[in-house]
Protein backbone atom coordinates (compact mmCIF):
# COMPACT_ATOMS: atom_id res chain seq x y z
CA UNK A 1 -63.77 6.02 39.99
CA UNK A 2 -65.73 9.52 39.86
CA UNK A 3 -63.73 12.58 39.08
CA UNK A 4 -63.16 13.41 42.11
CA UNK A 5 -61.37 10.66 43.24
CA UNK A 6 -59.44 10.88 39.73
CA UNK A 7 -58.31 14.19 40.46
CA UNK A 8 -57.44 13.47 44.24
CA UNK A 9 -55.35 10.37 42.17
CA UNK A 10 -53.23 12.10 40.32
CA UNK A 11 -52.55 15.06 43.01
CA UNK A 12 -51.16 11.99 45.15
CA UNK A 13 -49.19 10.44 42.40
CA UNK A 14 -47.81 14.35 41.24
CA UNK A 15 -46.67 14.60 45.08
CA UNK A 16 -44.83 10.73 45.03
CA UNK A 17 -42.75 11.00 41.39
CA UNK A 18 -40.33 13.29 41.09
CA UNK A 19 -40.60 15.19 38.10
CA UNK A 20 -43.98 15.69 37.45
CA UNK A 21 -44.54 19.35 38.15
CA UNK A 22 -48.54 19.57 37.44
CA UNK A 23 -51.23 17.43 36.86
CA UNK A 24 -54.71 18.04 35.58
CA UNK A 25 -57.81 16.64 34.54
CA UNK A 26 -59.70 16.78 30.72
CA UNK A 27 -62.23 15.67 29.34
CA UNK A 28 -61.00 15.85 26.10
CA UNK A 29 -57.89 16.57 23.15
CA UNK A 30 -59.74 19.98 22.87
CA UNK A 31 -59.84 20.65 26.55
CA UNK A 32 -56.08 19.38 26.68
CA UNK A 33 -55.13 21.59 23.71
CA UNK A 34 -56.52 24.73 25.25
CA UNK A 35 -54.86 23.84 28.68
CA UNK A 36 -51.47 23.31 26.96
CA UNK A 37 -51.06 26.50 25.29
CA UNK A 38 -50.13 28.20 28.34
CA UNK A 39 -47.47 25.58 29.36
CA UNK A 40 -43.72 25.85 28.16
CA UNK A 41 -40.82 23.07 27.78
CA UNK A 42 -39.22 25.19 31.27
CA UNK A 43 -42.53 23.50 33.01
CA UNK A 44 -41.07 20.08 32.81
CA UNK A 45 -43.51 16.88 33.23
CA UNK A 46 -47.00 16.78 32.99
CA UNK A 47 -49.70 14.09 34.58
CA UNK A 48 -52.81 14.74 32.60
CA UNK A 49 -55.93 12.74 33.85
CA UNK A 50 -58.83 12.12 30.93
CA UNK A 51 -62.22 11.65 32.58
CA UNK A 52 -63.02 7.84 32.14
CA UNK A 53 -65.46 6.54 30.01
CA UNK A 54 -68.40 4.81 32.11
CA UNK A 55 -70.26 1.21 31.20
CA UNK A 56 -71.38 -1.78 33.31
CA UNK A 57 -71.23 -5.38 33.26
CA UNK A 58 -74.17 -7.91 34.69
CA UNK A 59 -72.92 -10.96 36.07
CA UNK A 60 -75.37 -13.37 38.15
CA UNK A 61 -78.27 -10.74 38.29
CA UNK A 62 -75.75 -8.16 39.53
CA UNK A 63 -74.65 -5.09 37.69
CA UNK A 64 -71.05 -3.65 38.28
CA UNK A 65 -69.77 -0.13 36.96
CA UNK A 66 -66.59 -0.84 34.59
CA UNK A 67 -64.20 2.67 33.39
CA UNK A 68 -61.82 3.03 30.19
CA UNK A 69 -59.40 5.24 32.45
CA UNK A 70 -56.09 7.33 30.44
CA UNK A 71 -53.12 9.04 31.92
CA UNK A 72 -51.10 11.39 30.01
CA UNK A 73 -47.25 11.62 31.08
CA UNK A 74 -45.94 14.37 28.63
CA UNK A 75 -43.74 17.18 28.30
CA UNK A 76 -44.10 20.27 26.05
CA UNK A 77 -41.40 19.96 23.20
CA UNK A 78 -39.83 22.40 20.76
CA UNK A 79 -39.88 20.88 17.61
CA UNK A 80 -37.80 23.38 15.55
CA UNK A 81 -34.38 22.90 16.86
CA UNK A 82 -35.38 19.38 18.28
CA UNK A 83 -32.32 16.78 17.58
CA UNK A 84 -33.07 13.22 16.90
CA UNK A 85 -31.12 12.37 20.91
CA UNK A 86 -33.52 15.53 22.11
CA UNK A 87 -36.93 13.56 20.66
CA UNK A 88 -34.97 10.38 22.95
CA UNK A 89 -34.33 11.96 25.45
CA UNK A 90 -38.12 13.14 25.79
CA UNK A 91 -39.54 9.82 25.11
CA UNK A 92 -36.96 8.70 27.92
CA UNK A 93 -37.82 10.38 30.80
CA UNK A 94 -41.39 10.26 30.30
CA UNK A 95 -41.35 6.44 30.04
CA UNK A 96 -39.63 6.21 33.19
CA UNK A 97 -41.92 9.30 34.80
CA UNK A 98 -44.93 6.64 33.65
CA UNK A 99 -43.51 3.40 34.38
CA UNK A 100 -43.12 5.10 37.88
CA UNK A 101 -46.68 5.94 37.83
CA UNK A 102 -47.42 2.47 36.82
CA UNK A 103 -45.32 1.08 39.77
CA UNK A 104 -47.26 3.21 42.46
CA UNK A 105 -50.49 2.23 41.11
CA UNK A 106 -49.79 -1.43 41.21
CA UNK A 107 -48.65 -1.21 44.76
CA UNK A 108 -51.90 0.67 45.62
CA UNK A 109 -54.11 -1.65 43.93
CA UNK A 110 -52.77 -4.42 45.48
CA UNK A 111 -52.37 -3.10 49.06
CA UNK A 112 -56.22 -1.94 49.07
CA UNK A 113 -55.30 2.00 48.67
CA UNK A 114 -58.00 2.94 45.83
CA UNK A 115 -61.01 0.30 46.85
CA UNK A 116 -62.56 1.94 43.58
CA UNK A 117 -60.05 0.03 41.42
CA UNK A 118 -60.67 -3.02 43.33
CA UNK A 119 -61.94 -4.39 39.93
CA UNK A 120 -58.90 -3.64 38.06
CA UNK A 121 -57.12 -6.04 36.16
CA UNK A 122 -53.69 -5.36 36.80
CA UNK A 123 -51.97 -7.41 33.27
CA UNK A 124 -54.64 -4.36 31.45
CA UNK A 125 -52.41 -1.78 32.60
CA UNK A 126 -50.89 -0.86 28.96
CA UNK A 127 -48.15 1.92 28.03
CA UNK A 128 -48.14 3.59 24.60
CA UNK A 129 -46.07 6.57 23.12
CA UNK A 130 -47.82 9.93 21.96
CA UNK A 131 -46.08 12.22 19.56
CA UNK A 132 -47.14 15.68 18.93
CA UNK A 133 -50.84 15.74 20.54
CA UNK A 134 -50.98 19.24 21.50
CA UNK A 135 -46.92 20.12 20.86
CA UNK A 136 -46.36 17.53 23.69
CA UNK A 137 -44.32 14.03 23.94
CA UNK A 138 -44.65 11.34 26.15
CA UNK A 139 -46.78 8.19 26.87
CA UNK A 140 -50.51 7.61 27.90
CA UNK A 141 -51.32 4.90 30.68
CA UNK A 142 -54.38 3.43 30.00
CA UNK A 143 -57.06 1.03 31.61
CA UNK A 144 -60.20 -0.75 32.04
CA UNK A 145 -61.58 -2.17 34.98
C-alpha cells in the first residue's frame, strides 16, 4: 500500500465511523508528538495512519512486496483530574472506535475493496492498548501482509 492509498484509507474509514473527527498520517512518534500538540480532549477521536514499513518475500522465483502497517485510534486525555472510570471510559470508546475500524477493513478485504491488501492475512489483524504516547489514549491496529 503506498501512502497515498494509506491516506485515501483512512479518509474513507474517518467518513464511515462515527466518532472519529480527524485522521492523519506520520511517519513517526516525533511527527505524531508535534501533530498532537495542537489537538485538545474537545477534538474527540483520532485515526492516525503510521507510514508502513516496506520488505519482500521470494516465493517460486517471484518477489512480492510485504508492509508492517499501524493505526492509531486515540483521544487526547487530561491526566490531572482524570478518574480511574474517566481512564475507562477512554479506553472504551476507543476500543469500540477500533474494533469498528477493524470490522470495515475485514469487510473490504474480503469483498475486493483495497486489491493492495489482497495479501493480507486477516487472523494478523491484532489490537493493543496505548497509554500516554503523546498525552493520548487509545489502541493501535496493526498488520502485516
Amino acid at each position: 500500500m503506498s501512502p497515498k492509498q494509506l491516506y485515501e484509507l483512512i479518509q474513507e474509514l474517518k467518513s464511515e465511523v462515527v466518532g472519529i473527527n480527524s485522521a492523519w498520517v506520520v511517519v513517526d512518534d516525533s511527527q505524531l508528538g508535534n501533530t498532537l500538540e495542537q489537538k485538545t480532549k474537545e477534538d474527540g477521536a483520532y485515526l492516525v495512519a503510521v507510514l508502513p514499513s516496506y520488505g519482500s518475500v521470494a516465493h517460486s522465483g517471484s518477489i512480492r512486496e510485504t508492509t508492517i502497517s499501524q493505526l492509531l485510534i486515540v483521544e487526547k486525555t487530561d491526566y490531572s483530574d482524570l478518574s480511574q472510570n474517566e481512564f475507562i471510559d477512554v479506553f472504551e470508546r476507543t476500543y469500540q472506535l477500533t474494533k469498528r475500524v477493524k470490522e470495515i477493513l475485514v469487510e473490504k478485504v474480503e469483498s475486493g475493496c483495497y486489491p493492495q491488501m489482497f495479501h493480507l492475512d486477516l487472523s494478523n489483524l491484532n489490537m493493543s492498548p496505548i497509554w500516554k504516547k503523546s498525552q493520548c489514549n487509545g489502541w493501535v491496529l496493526d498488520w502485516d501482509s
